[in-house]
C-alpha atoms as a PDB file:
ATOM      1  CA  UNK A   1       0.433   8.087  -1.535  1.00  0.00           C
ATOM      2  CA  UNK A   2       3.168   5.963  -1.732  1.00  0.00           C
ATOM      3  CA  UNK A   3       2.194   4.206  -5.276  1.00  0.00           C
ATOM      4  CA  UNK A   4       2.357   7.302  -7.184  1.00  0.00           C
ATOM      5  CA  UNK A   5       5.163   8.540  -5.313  1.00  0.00           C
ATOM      6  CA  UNK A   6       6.967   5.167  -6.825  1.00  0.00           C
ATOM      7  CA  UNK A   7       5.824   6.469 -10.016  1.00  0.00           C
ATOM      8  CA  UNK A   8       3.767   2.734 -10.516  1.00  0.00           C
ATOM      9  CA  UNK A   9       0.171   1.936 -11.558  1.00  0.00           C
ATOM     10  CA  UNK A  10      -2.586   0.164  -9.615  1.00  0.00           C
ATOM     11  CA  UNK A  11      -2.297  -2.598 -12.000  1.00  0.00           C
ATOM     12  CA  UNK A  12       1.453  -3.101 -11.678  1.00  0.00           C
ATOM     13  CA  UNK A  13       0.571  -3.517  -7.625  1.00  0.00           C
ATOM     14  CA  UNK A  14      -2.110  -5.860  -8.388  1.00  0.00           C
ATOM     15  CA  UNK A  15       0.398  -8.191 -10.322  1.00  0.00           C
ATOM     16  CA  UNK A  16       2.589  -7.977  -7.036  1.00  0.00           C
ATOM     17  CA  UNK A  17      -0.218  -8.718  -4.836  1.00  0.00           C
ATOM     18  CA  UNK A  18      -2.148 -11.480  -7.285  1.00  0.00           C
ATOM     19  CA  UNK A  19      -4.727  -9.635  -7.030  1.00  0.00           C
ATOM     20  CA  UNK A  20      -7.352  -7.267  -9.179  1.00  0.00           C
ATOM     21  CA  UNK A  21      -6.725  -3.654  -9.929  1.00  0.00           C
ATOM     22  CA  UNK A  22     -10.249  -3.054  -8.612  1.00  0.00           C
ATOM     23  CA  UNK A  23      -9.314  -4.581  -5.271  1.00  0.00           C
ATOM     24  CA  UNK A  24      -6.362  -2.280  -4.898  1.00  0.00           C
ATOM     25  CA  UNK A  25      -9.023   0.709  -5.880  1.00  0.00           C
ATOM     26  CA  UNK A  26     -11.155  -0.075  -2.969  1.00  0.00           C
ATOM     27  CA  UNK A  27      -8.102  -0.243  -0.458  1.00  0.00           C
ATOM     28  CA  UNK A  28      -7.017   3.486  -1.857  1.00  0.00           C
ATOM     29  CA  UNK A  29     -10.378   4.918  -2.058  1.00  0.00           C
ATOM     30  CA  UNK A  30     -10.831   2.960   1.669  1.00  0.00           C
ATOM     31  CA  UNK A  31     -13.712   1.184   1.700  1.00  0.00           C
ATOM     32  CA  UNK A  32     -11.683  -2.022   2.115  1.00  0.00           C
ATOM     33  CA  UNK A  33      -9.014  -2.842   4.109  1.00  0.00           C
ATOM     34  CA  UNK A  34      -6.099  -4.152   2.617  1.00  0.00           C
ATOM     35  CA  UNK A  35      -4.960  -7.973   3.688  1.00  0.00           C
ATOM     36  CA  UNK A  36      -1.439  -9.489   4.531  1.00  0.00           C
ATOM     37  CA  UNK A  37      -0.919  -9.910   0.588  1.00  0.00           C
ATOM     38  CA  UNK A  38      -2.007  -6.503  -0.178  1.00  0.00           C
ATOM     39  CA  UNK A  39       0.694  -5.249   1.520  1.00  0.00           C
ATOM     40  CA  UNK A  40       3.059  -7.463   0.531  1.00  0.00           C
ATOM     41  CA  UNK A  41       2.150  -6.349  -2.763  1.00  0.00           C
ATOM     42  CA  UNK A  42       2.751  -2.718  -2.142  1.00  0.00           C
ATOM     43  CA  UNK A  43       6.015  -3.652  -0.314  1.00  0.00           C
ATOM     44  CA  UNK A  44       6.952  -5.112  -4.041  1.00  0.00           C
ATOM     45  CA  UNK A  45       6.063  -2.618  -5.654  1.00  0.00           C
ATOM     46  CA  UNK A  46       7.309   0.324  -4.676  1.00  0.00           C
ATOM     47  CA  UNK A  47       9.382   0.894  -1.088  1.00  0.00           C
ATOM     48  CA  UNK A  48       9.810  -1.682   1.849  1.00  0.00           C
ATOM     49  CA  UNK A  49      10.531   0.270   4.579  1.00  0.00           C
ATOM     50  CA  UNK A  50       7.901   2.836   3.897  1.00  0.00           C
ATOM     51  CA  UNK A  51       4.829   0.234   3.648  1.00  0.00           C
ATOM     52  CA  UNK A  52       6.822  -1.419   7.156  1.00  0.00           C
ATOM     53  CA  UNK A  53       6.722   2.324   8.356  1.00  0.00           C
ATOM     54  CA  UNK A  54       2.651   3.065   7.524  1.00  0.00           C
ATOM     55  CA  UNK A  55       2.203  -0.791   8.735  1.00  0.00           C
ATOM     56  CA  UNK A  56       3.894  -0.020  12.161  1.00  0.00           C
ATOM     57  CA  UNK A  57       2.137   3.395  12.689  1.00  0.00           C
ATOM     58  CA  UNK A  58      -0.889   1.735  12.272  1.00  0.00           C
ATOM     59  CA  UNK A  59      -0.607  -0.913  14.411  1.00  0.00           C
ATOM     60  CA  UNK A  60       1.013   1.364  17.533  1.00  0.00           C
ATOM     61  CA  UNK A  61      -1.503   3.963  16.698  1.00  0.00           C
ATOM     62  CA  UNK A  62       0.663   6.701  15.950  1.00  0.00           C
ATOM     63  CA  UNK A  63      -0.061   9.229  13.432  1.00  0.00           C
ATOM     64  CA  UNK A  64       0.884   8.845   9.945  1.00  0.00           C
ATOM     65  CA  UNK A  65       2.223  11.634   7.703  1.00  0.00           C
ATOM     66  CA  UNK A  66       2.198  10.143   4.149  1.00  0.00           C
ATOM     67  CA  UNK A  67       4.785  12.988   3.116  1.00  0.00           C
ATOM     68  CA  UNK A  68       7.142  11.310   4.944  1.00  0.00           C
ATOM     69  CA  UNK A  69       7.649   8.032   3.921  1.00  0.00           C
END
């Protein structure tokens, strides 16, 4: 997971994101999607170009090994 691989809490991406730490619970535990600020947040937080990496996987549908980023 790429927030504890940055060594940084949930909280610490909820500041990034202005949002809650329980809202960036439900987006790691997936029962909610995470939105456009979410990410952002994440992006903030810990590494740019591995959130861009997951982000682009998703959207062309590739696989996505979380070891690698």
């Amino acid at each position: 997971m790429l927030r504890l691989r940055a060594g940084v809490t949930q909280e610490y991406v909820a500041y990034c994101a202005r949002t809650t730490q329980a809202q960036i619970a439900r987006v790691e535990l997936g029962t909610r999607q995470p939105t456009l600020c979410v990410l952002r947040g994440y992006a903030r937080a810990t590494n740019p170009d591995a959130v861009m990496r997951l982000c682009a996987s998703v959207i062309l549908g590739e696989e996505y090994d979380a070891m690698s980023a």
